[in-house]
PDB file of N, CA and C in Angstrom:
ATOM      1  N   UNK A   1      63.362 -27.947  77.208  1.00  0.00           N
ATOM      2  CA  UNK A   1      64.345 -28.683  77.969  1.00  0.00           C
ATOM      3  C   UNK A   1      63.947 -30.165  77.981  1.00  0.00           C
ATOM      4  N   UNK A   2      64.523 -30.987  78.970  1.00  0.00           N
ATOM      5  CA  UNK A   2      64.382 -32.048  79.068  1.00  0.00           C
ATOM      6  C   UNK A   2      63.896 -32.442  80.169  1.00  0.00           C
ATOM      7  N   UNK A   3      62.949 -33.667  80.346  1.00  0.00           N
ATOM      8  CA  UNK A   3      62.016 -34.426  81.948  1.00  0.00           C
ATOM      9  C   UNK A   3      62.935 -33.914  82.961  1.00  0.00           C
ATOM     10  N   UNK A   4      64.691 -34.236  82.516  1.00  0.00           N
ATOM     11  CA  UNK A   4      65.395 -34.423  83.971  1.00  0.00           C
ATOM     12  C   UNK A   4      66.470 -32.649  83.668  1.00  0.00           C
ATOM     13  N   UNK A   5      66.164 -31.592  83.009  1.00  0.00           N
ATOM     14  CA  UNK A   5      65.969 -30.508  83.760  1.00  0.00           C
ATOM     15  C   UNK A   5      65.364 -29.617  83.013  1.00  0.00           C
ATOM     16  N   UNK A   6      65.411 -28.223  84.095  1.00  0.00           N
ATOM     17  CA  UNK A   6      64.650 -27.566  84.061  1.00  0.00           C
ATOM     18  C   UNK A   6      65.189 -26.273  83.900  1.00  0.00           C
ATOM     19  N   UNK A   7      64.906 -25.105  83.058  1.00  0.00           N
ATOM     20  CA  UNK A   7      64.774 -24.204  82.770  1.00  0.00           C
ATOM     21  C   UNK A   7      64.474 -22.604  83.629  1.00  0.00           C
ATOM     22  N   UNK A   8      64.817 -21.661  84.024  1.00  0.00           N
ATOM     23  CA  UNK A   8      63.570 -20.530  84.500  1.00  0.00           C
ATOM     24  C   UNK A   8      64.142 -19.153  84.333  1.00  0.00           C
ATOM     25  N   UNK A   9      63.498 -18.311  84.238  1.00  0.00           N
ATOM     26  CA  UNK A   9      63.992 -16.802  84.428  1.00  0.00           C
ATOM     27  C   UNK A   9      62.965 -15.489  84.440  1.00  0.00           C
ATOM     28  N   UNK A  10      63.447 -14.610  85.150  1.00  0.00           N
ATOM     29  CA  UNK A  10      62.313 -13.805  86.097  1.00  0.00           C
ATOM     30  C   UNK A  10      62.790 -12.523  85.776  1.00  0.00           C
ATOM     31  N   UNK A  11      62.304 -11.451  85.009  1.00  0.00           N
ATOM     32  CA  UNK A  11      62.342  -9.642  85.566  1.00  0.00           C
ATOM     33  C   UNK A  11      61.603  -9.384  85.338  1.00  0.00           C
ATOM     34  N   UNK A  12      61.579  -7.846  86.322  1.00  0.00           N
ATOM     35  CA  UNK A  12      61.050  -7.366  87.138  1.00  0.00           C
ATOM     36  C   UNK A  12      61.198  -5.810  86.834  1.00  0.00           C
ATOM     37  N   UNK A  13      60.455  -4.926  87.046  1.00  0.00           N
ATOM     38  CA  UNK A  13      60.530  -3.702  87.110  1.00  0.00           C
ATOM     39  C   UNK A  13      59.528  -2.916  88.181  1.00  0.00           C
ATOM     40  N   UNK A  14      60.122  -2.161  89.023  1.00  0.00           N
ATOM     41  CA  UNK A  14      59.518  -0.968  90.118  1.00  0.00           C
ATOM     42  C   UNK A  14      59.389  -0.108  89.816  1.00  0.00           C
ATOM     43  N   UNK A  15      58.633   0.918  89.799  1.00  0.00           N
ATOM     44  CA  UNK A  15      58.908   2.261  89.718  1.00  0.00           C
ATOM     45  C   UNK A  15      57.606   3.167  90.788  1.00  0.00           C
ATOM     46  N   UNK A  16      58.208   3.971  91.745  1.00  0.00           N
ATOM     47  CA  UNK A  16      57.365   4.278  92.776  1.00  0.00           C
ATOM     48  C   UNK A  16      57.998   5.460  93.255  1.00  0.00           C
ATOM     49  N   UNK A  17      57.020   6.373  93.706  1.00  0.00           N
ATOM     50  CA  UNK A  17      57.372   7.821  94.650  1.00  0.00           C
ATOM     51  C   UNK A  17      56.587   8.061  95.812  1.00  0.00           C
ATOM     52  N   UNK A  18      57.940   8.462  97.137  1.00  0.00           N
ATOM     53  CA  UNK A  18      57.494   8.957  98.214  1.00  0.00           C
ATOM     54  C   UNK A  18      57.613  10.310  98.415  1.00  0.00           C
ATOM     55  N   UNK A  19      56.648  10.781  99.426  1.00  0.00           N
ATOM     56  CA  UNK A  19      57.011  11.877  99.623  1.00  0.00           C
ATOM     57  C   UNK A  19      56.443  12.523 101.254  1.00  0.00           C
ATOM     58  N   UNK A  20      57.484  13.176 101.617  1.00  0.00           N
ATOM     59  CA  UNK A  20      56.155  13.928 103.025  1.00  0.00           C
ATOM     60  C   UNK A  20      57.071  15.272 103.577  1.00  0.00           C
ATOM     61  N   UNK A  21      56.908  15.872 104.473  1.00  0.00           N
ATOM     62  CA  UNK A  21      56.806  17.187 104.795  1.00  0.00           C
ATOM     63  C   UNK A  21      57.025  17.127 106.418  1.00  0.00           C
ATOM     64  N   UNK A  22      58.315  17.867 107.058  1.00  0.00           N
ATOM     65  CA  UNK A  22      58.977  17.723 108.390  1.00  0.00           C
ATOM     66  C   UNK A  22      57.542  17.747 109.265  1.00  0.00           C
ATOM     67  N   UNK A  23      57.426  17.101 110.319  1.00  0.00           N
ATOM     68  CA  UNK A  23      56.564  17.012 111.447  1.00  0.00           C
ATOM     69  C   UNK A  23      56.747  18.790 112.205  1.00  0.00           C
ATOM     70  N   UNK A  24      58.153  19.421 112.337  1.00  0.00           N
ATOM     71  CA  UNK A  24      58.196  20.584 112.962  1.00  0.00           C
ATOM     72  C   UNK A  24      58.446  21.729 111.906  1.00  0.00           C
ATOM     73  N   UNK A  25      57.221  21.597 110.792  1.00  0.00           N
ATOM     74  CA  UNK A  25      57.513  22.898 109.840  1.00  0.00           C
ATOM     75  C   UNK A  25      58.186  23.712 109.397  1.00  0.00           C
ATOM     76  N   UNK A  26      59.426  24.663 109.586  1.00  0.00           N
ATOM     77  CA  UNK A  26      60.394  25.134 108.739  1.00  0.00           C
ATOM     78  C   UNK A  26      61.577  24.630 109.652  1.00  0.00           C
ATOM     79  N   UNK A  27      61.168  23.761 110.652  1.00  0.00           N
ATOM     80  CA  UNK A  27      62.705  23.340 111.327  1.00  0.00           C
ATOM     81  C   UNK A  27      62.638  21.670 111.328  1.00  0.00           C
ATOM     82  N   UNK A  28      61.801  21.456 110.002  1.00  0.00           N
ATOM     83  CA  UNK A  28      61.702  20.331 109.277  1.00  0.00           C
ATOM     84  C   UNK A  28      61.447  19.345 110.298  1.00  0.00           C
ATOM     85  N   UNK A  29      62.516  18.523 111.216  1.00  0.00           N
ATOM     86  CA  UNK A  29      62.260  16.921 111.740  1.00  0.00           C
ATOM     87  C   UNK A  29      61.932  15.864 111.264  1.00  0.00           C
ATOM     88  N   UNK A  30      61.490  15.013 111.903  1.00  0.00           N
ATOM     89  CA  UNK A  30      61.087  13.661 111.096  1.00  0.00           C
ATOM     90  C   UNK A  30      59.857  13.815 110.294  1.00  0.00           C
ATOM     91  N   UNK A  31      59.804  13.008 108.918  1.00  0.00           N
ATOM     92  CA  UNK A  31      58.608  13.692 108.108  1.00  0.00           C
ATOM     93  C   UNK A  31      58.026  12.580 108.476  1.00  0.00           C
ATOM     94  N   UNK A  32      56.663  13.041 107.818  1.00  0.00           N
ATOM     95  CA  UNK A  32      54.940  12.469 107.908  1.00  0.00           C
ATOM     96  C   UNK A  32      54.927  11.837 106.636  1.00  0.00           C
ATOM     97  N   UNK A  33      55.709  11.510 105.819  1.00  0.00           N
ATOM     98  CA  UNK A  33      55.602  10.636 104.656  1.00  0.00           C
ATOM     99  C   UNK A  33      56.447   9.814 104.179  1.00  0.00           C
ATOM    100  N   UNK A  34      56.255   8.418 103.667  1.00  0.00           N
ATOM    101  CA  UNK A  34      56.056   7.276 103.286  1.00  0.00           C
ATOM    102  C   UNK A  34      55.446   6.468 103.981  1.00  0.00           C
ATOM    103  N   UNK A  35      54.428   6.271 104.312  1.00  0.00           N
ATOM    104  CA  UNK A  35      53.597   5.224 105.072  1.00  0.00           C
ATOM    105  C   UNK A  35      54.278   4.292 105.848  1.00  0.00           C
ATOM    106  N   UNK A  36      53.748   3.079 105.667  1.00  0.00           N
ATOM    107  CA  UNK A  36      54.426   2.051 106.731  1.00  0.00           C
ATOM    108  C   UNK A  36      55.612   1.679 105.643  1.00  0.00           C
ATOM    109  N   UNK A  37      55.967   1.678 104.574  1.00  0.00           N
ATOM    110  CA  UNK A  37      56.896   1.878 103.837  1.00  0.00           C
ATOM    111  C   UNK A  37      58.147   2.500 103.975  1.00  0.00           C
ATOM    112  N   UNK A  38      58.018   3.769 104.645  1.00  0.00           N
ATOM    113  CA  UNK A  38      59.667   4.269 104.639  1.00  0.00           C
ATOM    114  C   UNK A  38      58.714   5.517 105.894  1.00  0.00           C
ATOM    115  N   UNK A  39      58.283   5.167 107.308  1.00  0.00           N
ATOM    116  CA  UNK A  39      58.408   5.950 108.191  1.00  0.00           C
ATOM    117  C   UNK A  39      59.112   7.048 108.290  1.00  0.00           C
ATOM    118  N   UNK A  40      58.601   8.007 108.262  1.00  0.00           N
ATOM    119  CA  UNK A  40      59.429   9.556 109.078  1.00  0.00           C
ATOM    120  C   UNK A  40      60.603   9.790 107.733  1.00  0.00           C
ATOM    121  N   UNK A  41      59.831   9.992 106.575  1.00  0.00           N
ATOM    122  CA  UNK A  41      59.894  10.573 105.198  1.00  0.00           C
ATOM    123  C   UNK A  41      59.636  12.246 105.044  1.00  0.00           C
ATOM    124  N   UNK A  42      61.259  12.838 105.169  1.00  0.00           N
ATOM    125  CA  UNK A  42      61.060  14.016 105.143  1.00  0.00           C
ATOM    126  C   UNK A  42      61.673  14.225 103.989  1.00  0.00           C
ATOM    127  N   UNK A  43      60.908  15.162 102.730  1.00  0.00           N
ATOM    128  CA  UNK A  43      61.780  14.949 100.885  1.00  0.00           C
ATOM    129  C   UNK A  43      61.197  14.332 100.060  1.00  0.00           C
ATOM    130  N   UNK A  44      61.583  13.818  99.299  1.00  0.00           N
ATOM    131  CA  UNK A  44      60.840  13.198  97.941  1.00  0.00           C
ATOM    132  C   UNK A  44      61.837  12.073  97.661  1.00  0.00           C
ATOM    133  N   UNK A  45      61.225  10.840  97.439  1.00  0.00           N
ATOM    134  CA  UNK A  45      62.126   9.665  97.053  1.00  0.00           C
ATOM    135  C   UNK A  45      61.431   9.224  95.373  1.00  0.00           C
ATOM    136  N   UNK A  46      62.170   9.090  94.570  1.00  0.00           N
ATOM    137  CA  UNK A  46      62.010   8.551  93.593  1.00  0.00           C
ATOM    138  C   UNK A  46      62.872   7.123  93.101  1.00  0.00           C
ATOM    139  N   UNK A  47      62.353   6.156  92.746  1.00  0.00           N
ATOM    140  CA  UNK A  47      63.476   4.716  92.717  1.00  0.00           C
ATOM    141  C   UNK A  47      62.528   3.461  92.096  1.00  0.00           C
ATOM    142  N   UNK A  48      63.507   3.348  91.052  1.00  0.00           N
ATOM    143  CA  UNK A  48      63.187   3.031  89.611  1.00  0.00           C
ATOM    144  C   UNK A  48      64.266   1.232  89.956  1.00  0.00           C
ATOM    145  N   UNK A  49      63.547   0.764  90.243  1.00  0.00           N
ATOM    146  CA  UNK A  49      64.680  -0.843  90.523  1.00  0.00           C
ATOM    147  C   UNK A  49      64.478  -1.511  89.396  1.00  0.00           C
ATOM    148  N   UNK A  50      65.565  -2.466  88.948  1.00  0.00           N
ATOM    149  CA  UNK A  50      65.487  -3.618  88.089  1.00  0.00           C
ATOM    150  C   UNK A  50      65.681  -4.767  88.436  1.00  0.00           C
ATOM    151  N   UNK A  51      65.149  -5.975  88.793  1.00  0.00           N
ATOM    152  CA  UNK A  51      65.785  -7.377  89.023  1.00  0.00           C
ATOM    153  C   UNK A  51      65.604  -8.487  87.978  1.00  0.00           C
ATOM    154  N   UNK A  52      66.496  -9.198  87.402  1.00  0.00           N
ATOM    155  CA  UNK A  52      66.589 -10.198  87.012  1.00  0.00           C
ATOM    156  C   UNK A  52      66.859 -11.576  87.220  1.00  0.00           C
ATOM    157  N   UNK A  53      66.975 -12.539  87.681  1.00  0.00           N
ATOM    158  CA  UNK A  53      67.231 -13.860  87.681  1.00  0.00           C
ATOM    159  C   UNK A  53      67.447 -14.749  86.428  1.00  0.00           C
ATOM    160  N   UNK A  54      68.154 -16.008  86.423  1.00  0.00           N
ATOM    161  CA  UNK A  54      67.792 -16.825  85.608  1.00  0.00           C
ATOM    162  C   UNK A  54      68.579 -18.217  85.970  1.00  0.00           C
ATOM    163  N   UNK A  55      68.386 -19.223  85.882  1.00  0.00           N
ATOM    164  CA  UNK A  55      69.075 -20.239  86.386  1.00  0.00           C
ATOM    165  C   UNK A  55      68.271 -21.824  86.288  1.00  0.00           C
ATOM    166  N   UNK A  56      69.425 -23.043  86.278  1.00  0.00           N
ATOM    167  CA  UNK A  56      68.402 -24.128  85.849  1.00  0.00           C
ATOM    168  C   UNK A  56      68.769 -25.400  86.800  1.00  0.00           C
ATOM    169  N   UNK A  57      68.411 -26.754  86.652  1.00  0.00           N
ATOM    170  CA  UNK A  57      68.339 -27.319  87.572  1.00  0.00           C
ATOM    171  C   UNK A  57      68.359 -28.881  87.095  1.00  0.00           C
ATOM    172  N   UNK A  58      69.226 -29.385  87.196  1.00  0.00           N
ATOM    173  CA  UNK A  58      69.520 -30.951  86.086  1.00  0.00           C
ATOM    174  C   UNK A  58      69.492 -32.273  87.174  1.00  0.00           C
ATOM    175  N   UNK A  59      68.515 -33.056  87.386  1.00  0.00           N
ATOM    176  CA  UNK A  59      68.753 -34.339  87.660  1.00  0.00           C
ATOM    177  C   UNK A  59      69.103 -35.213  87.159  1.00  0.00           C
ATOM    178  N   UNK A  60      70.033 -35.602  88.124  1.00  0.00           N
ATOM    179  CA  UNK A  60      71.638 -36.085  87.228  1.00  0.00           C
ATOM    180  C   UNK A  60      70.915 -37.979  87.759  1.00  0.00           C
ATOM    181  N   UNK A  61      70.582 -38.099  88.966  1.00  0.00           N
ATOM    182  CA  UNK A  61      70.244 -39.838  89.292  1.00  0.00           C
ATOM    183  C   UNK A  61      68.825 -38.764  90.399  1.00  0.00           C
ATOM    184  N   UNK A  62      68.651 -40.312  90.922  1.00  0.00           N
ATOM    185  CA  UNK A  62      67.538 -40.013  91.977  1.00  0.00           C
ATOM    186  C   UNK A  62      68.088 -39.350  93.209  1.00  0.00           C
ATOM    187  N   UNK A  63      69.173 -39.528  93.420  1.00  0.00           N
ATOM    188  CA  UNK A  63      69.937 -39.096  95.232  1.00  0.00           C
ATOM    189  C   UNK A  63      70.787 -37.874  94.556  1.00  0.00           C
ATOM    190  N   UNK A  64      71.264 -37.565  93.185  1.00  0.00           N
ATOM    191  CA  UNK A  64      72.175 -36.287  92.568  1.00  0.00           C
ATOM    192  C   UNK A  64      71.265 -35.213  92.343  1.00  0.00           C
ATOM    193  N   UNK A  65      71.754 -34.242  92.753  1.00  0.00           N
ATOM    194  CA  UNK A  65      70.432 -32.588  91.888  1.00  0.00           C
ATOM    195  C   UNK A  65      71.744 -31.574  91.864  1.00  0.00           C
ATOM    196  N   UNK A  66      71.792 -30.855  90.599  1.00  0.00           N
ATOM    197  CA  UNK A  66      72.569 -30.048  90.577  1.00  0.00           C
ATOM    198  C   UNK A  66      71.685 -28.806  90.061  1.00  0.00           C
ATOM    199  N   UNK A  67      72.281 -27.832  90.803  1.00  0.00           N
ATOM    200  CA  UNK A  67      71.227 -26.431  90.882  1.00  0.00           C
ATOM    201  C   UNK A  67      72.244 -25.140  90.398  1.00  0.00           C
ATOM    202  N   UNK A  68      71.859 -24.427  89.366  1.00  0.00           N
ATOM    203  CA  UNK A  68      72.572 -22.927  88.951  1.00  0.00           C
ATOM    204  C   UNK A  68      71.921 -22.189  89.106  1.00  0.00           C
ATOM    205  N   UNK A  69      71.928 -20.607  89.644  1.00  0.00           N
ATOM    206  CA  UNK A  69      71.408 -19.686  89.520  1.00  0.00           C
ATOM    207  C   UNK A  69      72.428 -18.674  88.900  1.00  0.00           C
ATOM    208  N   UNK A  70      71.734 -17.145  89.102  1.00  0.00           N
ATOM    209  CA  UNK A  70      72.419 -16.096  88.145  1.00  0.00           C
ATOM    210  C   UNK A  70      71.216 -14.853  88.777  1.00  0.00           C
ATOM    211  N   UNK A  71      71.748 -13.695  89.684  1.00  0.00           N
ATOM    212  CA  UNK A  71      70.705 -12.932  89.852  1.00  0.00           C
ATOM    213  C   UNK A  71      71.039 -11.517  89.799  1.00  0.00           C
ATOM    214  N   UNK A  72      70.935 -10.719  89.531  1.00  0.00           N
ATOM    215  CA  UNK A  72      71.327  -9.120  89.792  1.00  0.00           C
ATOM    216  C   UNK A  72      70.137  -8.176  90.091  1.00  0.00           C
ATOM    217  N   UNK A  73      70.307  -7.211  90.283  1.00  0.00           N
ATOM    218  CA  UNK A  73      69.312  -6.187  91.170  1.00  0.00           C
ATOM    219  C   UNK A  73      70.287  -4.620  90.614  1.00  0.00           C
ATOM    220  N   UNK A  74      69.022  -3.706  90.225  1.00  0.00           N
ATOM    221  CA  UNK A  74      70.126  -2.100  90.461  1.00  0.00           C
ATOM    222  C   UNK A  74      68.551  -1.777  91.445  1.00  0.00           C
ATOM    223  N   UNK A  75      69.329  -0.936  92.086  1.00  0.00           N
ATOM    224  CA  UNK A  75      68.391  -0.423  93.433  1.00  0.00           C
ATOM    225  C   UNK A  75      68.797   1.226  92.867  1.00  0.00           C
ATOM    226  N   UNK A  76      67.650   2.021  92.516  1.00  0.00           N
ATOM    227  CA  UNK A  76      68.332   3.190  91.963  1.00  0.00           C
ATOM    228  C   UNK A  76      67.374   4.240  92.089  1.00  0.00           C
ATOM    229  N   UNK A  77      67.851   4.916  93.619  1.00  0.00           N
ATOM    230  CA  UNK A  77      66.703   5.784  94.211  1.00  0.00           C
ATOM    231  C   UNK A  77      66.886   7.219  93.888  1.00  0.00           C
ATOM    232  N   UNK A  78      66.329   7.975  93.901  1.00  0.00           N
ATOM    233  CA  UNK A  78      66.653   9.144  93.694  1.00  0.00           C
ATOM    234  C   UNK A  78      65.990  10.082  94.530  1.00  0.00           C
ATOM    235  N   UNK A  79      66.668  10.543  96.061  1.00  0.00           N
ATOM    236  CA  UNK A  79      66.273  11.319  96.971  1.00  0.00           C
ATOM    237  C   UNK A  79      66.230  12.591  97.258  1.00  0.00           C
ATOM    238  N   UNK A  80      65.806  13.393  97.497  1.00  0.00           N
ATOM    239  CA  UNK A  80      66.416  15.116  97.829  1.00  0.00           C
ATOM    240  C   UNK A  80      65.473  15.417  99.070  1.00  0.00           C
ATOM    241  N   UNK A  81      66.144  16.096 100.152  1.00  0.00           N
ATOM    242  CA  UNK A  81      66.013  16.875 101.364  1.00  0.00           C
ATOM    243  C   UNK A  81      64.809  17.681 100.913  1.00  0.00           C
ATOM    244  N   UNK A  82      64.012  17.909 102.034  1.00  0.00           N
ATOM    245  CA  UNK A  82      63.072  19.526 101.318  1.00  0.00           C
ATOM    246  C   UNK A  82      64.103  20.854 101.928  1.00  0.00           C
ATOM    247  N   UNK A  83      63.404  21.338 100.820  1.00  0.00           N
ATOM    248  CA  UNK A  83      64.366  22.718 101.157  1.00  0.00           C
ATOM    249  C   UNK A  83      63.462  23.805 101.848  1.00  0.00           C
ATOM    250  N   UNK A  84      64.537  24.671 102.642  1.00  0.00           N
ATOM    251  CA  UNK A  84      64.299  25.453 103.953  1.00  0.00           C
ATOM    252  C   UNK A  84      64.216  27.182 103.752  1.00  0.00           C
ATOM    253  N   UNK A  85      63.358  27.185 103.860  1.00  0.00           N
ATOM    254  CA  UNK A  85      63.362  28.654 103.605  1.00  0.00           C
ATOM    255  C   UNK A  85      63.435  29.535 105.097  1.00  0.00           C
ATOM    256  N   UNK A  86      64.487  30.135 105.372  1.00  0.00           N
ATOM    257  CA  UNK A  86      64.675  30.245 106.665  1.00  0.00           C
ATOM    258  C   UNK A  86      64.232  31.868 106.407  1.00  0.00           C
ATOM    259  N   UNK A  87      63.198  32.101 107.728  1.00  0.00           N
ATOM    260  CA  UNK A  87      63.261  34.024 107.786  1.00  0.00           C
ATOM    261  C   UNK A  87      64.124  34.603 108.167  1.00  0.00           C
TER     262      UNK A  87
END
């Protein structure tokens, strides 16, 4: 680019699993898993995110600044209940 602008762009990839097990045993309740992360985690979370950015930034005089961005995100969890085996 040039002194008077500037260039940038950013991704990103997550990929992470929770999991925990009802506090009241086959009548499930709030679970004991995901840490300070996702409190009272009853099931299995799986979630795979993407973020991108990109955007630039042109000084036009000393008192002018013109600024672009461009950002998207997929948030893409994949949850399931535990299952109950009732007597």
């Amino acid at each position: 680019m040039t002194s008077s602008m500037n260039l940038f762009g950013r991704f990103s990839l997550d990929y992470f699993k929770l999991s925990g097990k009802g506090l009241l045993g086959q009548m499930q309740g709030p679970g004991d898993g995901g840490g300070d992360s996702a409190p009272g985690l009853a099931g299995s979370s799986i979630v795979h995110n993407y973020s991108l950015s990109a955007g630039v930034t042109k000084t036009i005089s000393s008192s002018l600044l013109t600024d672009v961005r461009f950002g998207w995100f997929k948030y893409n969890p994949v949850t399931q209940k535990p299952t109950v085996a009732l007597p």
